[in-house]
Protein backbone atom coordinates (compact mmCIF):
# COMPACT_ATOMS: atom_id res chain seq x y z
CA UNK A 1 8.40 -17.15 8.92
CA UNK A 2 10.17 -20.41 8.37
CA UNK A 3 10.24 -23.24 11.03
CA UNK A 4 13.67 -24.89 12.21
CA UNK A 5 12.72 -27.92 10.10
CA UNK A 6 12.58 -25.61 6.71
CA UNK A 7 15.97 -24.50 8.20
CA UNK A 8 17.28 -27.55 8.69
CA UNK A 9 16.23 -28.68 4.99
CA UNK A 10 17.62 -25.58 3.47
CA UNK A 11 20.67 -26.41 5.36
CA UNK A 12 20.84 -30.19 4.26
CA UNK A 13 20.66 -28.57 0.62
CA UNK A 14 23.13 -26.11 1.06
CA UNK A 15 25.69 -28.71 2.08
CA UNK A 16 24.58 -31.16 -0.22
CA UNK A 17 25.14 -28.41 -2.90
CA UNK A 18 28.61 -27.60 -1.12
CA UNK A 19 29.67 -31.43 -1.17
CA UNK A 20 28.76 -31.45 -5.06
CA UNK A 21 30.80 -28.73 -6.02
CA UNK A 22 33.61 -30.19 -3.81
CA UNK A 23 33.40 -33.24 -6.07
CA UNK A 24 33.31 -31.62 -8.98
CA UNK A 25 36.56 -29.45 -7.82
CA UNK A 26 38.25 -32.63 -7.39
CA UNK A 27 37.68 -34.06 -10.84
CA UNK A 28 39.56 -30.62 -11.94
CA UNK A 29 36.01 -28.63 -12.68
CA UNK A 30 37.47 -25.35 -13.18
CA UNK A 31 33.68 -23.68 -12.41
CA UNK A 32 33.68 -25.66 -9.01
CA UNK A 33 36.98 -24.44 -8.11
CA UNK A 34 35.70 -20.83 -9.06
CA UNK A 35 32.23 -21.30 -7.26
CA UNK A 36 33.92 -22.61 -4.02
CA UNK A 37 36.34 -19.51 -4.30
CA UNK A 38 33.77 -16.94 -4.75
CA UNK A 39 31.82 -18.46 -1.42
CA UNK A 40 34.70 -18.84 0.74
CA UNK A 41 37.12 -15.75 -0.34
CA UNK A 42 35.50 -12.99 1.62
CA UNK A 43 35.79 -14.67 4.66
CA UNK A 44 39.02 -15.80 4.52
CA UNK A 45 40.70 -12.45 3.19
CA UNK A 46 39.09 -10.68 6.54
CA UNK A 47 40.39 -13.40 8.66
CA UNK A 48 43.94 -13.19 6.85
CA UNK A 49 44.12 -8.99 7.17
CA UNK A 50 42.87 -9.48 10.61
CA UNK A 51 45.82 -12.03 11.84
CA UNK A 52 48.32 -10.56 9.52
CA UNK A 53 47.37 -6.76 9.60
CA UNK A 54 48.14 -5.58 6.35
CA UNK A 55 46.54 -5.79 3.52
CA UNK A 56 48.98 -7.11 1.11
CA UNK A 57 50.40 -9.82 3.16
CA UNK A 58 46.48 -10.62 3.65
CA UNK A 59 46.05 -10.87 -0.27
CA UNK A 60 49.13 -12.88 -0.47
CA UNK A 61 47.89 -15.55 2.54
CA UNK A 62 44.44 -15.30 0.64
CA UNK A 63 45.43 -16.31 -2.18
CA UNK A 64 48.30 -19.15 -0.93
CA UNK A 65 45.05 -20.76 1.06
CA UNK A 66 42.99 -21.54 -1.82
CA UNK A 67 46.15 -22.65 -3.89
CA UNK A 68 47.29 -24.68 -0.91
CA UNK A 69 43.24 -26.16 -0.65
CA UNK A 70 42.93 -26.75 -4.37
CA UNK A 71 46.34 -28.41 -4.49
CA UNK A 72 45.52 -31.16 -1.18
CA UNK A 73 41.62 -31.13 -1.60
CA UNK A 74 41.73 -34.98 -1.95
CA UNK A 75 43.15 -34.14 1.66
CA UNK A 76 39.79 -32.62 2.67
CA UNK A 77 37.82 -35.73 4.44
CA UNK A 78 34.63 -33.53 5.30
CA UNK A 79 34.50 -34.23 8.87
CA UNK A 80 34.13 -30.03 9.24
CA UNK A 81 32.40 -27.78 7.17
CA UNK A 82 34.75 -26.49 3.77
CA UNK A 83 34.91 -23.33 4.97
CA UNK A 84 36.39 -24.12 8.57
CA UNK A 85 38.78 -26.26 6.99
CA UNK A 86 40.09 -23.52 4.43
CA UNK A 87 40.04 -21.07 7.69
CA UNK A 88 42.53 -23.93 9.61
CA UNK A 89 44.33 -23.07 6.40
CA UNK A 90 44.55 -19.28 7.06
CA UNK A 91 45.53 -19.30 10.23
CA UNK A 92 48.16 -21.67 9.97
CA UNK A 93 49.71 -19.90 7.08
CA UNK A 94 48.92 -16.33 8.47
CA UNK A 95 50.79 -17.25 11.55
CA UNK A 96 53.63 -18.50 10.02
CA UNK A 97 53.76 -15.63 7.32
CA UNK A 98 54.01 -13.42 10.76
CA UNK A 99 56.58 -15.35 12.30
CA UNK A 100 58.72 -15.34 9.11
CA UNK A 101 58.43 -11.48 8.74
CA UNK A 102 59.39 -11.01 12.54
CA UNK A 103 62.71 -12.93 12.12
CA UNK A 104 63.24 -11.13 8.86
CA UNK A 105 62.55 -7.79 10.50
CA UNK A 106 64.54 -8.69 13.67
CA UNK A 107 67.54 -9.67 11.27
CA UNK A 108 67.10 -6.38 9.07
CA UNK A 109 66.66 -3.74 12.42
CA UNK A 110 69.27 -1.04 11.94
CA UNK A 111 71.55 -1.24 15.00
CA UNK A 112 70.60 2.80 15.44
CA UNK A 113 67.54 1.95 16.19
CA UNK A 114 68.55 -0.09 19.63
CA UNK A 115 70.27 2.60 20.69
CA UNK A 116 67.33 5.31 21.32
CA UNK A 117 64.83 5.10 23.41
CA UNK A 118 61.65 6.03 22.08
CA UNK A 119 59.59 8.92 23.47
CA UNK A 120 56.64 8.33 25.76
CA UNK A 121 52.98 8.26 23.76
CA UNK A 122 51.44 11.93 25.39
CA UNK A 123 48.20 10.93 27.35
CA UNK A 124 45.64 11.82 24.43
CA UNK A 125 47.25 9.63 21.37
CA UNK A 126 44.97 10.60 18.35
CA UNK A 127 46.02 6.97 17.22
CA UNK A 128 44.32 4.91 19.75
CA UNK A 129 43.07 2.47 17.01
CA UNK A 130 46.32 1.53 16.31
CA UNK A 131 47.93 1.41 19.77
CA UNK A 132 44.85 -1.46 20.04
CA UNK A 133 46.64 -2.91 16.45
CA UNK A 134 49.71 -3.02 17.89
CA UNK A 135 48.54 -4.89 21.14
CA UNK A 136 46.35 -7.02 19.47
CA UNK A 137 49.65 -7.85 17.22
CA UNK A 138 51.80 -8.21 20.38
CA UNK A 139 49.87 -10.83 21.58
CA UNK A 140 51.33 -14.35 21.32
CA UNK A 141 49.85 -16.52 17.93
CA UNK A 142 47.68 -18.43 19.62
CA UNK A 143 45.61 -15.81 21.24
CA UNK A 144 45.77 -13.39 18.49
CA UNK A 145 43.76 -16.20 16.28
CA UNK A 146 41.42 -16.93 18.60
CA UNK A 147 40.61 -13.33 19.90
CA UNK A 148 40.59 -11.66 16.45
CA UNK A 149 38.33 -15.24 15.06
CA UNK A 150 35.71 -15.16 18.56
CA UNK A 151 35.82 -11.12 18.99
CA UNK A 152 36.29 -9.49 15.70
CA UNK A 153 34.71 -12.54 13.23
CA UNK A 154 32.13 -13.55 15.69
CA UNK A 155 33.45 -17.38 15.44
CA UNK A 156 32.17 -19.68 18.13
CA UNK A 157 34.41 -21.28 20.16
CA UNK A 158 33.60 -24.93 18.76
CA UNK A 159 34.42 -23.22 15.43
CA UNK A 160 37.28 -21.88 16.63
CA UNK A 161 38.22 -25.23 18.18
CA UNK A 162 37.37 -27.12 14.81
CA UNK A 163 39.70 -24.58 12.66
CA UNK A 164 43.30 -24.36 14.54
CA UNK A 165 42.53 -27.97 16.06
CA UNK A 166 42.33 -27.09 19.77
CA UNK A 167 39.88 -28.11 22.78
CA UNK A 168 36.61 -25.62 22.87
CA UNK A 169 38.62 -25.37 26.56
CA UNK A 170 41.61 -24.23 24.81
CA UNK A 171 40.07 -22.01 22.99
CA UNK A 172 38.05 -20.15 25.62
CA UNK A 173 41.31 -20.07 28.07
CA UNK A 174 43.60 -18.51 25.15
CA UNK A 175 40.55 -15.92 24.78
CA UNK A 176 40.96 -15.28 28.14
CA UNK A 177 44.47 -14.98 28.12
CA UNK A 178 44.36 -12.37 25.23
CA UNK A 179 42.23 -10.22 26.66
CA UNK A 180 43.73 -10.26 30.10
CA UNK A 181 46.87 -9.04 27.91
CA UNK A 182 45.21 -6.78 25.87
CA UNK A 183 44.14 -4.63 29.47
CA UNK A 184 47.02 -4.61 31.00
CA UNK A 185 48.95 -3.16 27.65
CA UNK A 186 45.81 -0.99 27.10
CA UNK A 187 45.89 0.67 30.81
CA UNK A 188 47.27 3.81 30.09
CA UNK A 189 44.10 4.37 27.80
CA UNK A 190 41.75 3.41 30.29
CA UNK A 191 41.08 7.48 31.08
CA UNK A 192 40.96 8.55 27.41
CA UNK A 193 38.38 5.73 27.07
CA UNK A 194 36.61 6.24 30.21
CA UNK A 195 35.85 9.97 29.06
């Protein structure tokens, strides 16, 4: 069993090892720039497919954050931890990947389509995992991030805070806020879930 000062070591290597590689990345060490890629690119892909919802515009955010990290890491001043600051980097372009694809969907909605009403869901959906998608993607930026980042990634809320640059207070209220959302457009499930 190890004591919280052997933790604490380990953890003063492991960032001393991280801060390395970081330097070496930004002499143009290709191996850094893989290593730092290989640590960080798990994470960041979930986080992406989990704002974004789909897998390819979650590859393509993926892959934009490391370019956009690599490109501005003389940028990167260390006051957070590398991988907070590259996930600051995925949500910011995540969310504006999803606003751009709502105002090009909006602009490319056939005009038939406003003009019926869609049936009512019957009371036992088979699809109840994706009537939760689609609420969870209803809800307003902000909340998505830090619902899908505290709930589904298991990110504190200083974390949280650190990453999209908002108050732990912030972040707690908009976690509030999404989930207060996410039962009210959830109700009519309450039964199927209940049973």
């Amino acid at each position: 069993m190890e004591t919280d000062g052997t933790m604490t070591l380990e953890r003063a290597h492991q960032l001393a090892d991280q801060r390395a590689l970081i330097e070496r990345a930004r002499r143009g060490d290709a191996s850094a720039h893989r290593a730092l890629y290989d640590a960080h690119v798990e994470q960041v892909y979930r986080l992406a497919y989990r704002l974004t919802g789909a897998e390819h515009l979650a590859r393509e955010v993926t892959q934009n954050v490391f370019v956009r990290a690599f490109a501005s890491l003389e940028g990167f001043r260390g006051e957070s931890a590398f991988g907070t600051w590259l996930h600051s980097i995925a949500v910011s372009l995540s969310l504006n990947e999803i606003r751009r694809r709502k105002r090009e969907w909006a602009r490319n909605a056939p005009l038939e389509d406003a003009t019926v009403l869609p049936e009512s869901a019957p009371r036992s959906d088979p699809l109840l995992r994706d009537k939760v998608m689609e609420a969870v993607n209803d809800l307003p930026p902000g909340c998505r991030a830090v619902f899908l980042m505290h709930d589904a990634e298991g990110y504190t809320h200083q974390e949280i805070g650190a990453a999209l640059g908002i108050n732990v207070g912030t972040s707690k209220a908009q976690l509030s806020r999404a989930r207060g959302k996410l039962r009210v457009a959830l109700a009519m499930f309450a039964e199927e879930w209940g049973s």
